[in-house]
C-alpha atoms as a PDB file:
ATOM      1  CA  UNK A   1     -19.433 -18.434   5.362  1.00  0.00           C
ATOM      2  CA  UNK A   2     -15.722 -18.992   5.094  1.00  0.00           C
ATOM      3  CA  UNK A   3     -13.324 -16.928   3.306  1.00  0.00           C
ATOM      4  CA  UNK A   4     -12.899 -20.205   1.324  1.00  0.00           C
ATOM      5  CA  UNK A   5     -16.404 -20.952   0.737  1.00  0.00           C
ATOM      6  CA  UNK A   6     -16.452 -17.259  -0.266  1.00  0.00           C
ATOM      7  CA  UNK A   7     -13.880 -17.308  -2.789  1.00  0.00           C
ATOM      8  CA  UNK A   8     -14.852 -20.797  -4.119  1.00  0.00           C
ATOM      9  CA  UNK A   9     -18.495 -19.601  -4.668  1.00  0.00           C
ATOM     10  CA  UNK A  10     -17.307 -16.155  -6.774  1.00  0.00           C
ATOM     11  CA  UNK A  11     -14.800 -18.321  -8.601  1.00  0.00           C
ATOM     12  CA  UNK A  12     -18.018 -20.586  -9.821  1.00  0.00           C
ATOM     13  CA  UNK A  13     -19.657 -17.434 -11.153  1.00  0.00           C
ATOM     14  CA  UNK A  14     -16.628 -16.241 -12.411  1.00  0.00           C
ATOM     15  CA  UNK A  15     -16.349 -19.780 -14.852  1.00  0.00           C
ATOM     16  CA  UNK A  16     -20.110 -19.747 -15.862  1.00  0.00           C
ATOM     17  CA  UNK A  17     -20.011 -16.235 -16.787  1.00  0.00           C
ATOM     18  CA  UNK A  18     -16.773 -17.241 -18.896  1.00  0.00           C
ATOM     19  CA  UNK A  19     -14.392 -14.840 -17.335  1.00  0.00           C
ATOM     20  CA  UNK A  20     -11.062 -16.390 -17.507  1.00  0.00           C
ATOM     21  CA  UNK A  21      -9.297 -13.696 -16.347  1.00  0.00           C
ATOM     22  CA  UNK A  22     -11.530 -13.222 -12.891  1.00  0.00           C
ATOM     23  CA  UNK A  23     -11.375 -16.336 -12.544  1.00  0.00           C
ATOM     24  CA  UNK A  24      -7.738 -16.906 -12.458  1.00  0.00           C
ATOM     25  CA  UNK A  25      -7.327 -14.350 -10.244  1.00  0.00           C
ATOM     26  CA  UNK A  26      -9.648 -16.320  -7.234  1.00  0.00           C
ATOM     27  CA  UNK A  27      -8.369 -19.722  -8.294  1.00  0.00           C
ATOM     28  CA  UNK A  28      -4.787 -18.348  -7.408  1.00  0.00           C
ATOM     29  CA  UNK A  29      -6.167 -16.792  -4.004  1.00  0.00           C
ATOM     30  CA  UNK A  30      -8.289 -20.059  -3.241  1.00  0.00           C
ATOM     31  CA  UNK A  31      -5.049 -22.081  -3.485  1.00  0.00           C
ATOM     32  CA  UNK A  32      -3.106 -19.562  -1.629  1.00  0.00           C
ATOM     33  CA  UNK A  33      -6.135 -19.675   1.033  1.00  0.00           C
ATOM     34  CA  UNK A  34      -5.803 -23.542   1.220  1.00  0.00           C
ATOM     35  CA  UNK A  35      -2.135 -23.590   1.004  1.00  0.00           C
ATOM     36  CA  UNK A  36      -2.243 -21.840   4.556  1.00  0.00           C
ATOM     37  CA  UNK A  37      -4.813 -24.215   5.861  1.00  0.00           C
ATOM     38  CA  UNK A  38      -2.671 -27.202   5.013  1.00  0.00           C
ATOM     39  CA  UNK A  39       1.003 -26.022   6.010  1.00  0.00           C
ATOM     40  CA  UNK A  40      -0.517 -24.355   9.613  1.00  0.00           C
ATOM     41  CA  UNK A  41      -2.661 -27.402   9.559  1.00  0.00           C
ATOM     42  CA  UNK A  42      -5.279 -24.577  11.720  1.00  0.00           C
ATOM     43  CA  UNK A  43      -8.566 -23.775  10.367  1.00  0.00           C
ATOM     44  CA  UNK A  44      -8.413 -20.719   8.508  1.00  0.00           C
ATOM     45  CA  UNK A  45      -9.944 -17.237  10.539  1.00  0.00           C
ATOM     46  CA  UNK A  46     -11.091 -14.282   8.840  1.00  0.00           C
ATOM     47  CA  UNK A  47      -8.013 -12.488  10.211  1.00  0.00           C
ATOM     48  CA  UNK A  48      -5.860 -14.796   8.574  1.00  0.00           C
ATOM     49  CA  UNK A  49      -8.199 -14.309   4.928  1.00  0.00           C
ATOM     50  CA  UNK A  50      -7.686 -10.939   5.508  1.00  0.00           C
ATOM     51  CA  UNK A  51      -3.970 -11.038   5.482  1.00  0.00           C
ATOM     52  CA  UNK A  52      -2.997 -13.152   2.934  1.00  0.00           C
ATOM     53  CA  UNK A  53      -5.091 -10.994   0.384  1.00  0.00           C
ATOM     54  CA  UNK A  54      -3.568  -7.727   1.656  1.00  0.00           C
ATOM     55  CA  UNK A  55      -0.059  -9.931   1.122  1.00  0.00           C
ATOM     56  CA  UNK A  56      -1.383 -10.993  -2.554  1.00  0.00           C
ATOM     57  CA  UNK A  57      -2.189  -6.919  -3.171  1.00  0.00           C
ATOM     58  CA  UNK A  58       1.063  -6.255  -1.966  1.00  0.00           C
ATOM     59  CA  UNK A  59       2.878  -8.512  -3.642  1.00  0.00           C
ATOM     60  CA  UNK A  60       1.414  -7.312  -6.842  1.00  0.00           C
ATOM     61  CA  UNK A  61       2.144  -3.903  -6.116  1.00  0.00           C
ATOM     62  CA  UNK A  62       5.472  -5.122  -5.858  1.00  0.00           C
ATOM     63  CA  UNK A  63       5.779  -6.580  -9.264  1.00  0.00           C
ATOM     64  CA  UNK A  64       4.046  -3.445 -10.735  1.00  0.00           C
ATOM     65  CA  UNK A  65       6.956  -0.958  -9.354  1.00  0.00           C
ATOM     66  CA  UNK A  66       9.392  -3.628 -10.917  1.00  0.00           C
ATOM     67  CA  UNK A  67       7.796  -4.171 -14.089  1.00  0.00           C
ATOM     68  CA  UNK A  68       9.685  -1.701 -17.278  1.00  0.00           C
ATOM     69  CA  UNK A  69       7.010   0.666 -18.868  1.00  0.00           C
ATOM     70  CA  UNK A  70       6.681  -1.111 -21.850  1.00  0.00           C
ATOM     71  CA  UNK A  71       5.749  -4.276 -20.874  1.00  0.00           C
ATOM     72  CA  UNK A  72       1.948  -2.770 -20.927  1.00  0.00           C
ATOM     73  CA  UNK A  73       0.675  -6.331 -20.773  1.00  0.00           C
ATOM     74  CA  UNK A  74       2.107  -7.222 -17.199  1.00  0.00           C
ATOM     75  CA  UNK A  75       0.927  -3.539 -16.064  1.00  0.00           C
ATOM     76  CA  UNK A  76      -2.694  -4.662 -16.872  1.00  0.00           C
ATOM     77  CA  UNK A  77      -3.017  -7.838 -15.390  1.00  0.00           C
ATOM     78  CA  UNK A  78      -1.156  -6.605 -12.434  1.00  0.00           C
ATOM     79  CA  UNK A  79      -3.439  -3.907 -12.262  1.00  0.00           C
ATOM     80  CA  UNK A  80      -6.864  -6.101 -12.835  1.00  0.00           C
ATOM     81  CA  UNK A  81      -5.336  -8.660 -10.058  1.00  0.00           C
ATOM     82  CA  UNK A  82      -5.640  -5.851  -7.879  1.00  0.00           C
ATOM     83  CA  UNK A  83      -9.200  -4.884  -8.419  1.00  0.00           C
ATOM     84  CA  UNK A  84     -10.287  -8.371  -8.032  1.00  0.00           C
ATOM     85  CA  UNK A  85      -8.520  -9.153  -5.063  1.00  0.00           C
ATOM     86  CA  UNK A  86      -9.478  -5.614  -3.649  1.00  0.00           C
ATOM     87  CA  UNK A  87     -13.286  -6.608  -3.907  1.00  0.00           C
ATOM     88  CA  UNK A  88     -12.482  -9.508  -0.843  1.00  0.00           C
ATOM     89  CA  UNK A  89      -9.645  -7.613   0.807  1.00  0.00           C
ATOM     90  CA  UNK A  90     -10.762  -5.787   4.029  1.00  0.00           C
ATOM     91  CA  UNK A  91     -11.644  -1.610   4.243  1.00  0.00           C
ATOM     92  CA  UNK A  92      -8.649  -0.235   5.329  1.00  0.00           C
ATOM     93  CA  UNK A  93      -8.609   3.059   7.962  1.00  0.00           C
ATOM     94  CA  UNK A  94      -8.092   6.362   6.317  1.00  0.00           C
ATOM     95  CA  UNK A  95      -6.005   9.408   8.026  1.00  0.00           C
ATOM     96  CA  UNK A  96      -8.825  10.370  10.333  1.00  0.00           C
ATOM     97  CA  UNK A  97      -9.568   7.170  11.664  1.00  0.00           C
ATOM     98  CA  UNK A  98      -5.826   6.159  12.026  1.00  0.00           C
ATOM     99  CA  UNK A  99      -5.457   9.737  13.246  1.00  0.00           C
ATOM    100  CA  UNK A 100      -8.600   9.157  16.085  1.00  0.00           C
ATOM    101  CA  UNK A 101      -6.618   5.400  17.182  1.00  0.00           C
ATOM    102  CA  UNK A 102      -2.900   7.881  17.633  1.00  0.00           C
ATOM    103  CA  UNK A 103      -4.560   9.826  20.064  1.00  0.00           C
ATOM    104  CA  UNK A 104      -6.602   7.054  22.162  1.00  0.00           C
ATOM    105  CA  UNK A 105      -2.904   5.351  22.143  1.00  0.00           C
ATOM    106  CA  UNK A 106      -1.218   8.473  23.295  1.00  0.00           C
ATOM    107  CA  UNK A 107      -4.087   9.293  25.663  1.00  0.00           C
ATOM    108  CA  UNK A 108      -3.165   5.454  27.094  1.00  0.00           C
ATOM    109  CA  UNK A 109       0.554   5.887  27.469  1.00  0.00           C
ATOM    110  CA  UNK A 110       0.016   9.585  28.994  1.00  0.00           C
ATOM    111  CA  UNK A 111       1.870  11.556  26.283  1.00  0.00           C
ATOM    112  CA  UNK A 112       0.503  14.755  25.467  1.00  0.00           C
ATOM    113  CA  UNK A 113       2.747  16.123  22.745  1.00  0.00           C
ATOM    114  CA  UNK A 114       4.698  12.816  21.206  1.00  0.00           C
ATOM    115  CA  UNK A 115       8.406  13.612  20.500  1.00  0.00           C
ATOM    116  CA  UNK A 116      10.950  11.643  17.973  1.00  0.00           C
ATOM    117  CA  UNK A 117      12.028   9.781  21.374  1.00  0.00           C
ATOM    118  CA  UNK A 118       8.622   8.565  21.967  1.00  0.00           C
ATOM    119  CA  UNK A 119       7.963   7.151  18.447  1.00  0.00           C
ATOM    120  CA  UNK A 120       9.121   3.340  18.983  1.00  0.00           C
ATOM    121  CA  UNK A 121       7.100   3.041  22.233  1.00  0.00           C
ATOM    122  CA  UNK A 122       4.149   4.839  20.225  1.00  0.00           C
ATOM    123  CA  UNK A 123       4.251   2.538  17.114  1.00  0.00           C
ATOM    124  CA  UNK A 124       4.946  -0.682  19.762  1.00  0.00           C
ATOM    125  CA  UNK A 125       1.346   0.159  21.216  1.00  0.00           C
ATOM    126  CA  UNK A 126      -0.155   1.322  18.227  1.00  0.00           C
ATOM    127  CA  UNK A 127       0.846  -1.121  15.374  1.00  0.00           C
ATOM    128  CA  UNK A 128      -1.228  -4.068  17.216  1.00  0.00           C
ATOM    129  CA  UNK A 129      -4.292  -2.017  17.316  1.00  0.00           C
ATOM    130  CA  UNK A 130      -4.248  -1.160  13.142  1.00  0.00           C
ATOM    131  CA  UNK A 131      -2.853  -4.186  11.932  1.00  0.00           C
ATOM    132  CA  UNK A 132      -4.555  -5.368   9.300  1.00  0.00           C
ATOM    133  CA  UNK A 133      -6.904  -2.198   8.959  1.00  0.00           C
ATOM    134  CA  UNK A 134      -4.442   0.283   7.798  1.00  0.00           C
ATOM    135  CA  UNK A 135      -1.199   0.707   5.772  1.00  0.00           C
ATOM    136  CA  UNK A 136       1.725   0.280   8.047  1.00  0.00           C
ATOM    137  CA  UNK A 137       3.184   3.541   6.300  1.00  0.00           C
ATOM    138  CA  UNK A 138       0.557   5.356   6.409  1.00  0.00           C
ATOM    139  CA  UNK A 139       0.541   5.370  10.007  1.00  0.00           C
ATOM    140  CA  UNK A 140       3.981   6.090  10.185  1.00  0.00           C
ATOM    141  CA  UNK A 141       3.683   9.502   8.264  1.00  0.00           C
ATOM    142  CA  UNK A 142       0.539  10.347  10.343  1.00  0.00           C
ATOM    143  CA  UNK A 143       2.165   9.850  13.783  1.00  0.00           C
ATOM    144  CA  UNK A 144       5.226  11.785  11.264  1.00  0.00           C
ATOM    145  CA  UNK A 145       3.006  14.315  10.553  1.00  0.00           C
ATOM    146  CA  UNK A 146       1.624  14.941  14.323  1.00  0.00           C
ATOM    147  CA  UNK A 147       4.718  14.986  16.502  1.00  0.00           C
END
């Protein structure tokens, strides 16, 4: 089953259970979904499922570190846009498993003990291998936190 044919089937539960607000959320990510289908004028892969929703979720985050306190009503639907879209987006690597992929890419480009001068060729190699699966930051302050 499609990512698609995935979101399309939870947004028909979402409207016979009467949840507007669900429901809203997948519509938007269906047309996002299709939007890519029709301007790449490709077929869409899971990869490329998987990336749009982890740019929706970002996006999102976005808005909530630019929304003002009191607007309490953004915050929330920000913050149950997330959740929703969270449900389809893909598990994302913690520190020990982006920590085990560091050392398999040092181990390949025969660096023992990674200095601040090895970083860009590090993260070159490395990025490839985690993109999509874990938080480009993340990975940054773990390689950070091991040289």
């Amino acid at each position: 089953m499609s990512k698609i044919d995935e979101i399309r089937s939870e947004m028909i539960k979402a409207m016979k259970a009467k949840d507007k607000a669900r429901k809203d959320v997948l519509s938007l990510l269906l047309a996002e979904l299709k939007n890519f289908e029709i301007n790449n004028r490709t077929e869409l892969t899971d990869e490329d499922g998987n990336q749009i929703i982890l740019k929706q979720i970002k996006q999102l985050k976005e808005t909530l570190s630019l929304t003002p306190a009191d607007r309490q009503d953004i915050i929330d639907e920000c913050n149950f846009s997330i959740s929703v879209l969270n449900e389809y987006a893909p598990k994302m690597m913690d520190e020990e498993e982006i920590r085990k992929v560091i050392e398999e890419t040092l181990a390949e480009l025969s660096i023992e003990k990674p200095t601040p001068q090895d970083k860009g060729k590090i993260m070159k190699s490395l990025m490839p291998k985690t993109k999509g699966k874990a938080d480009g930051k993340l990975v940054n302050q773990v390689l950070g936190s091991m040289m």
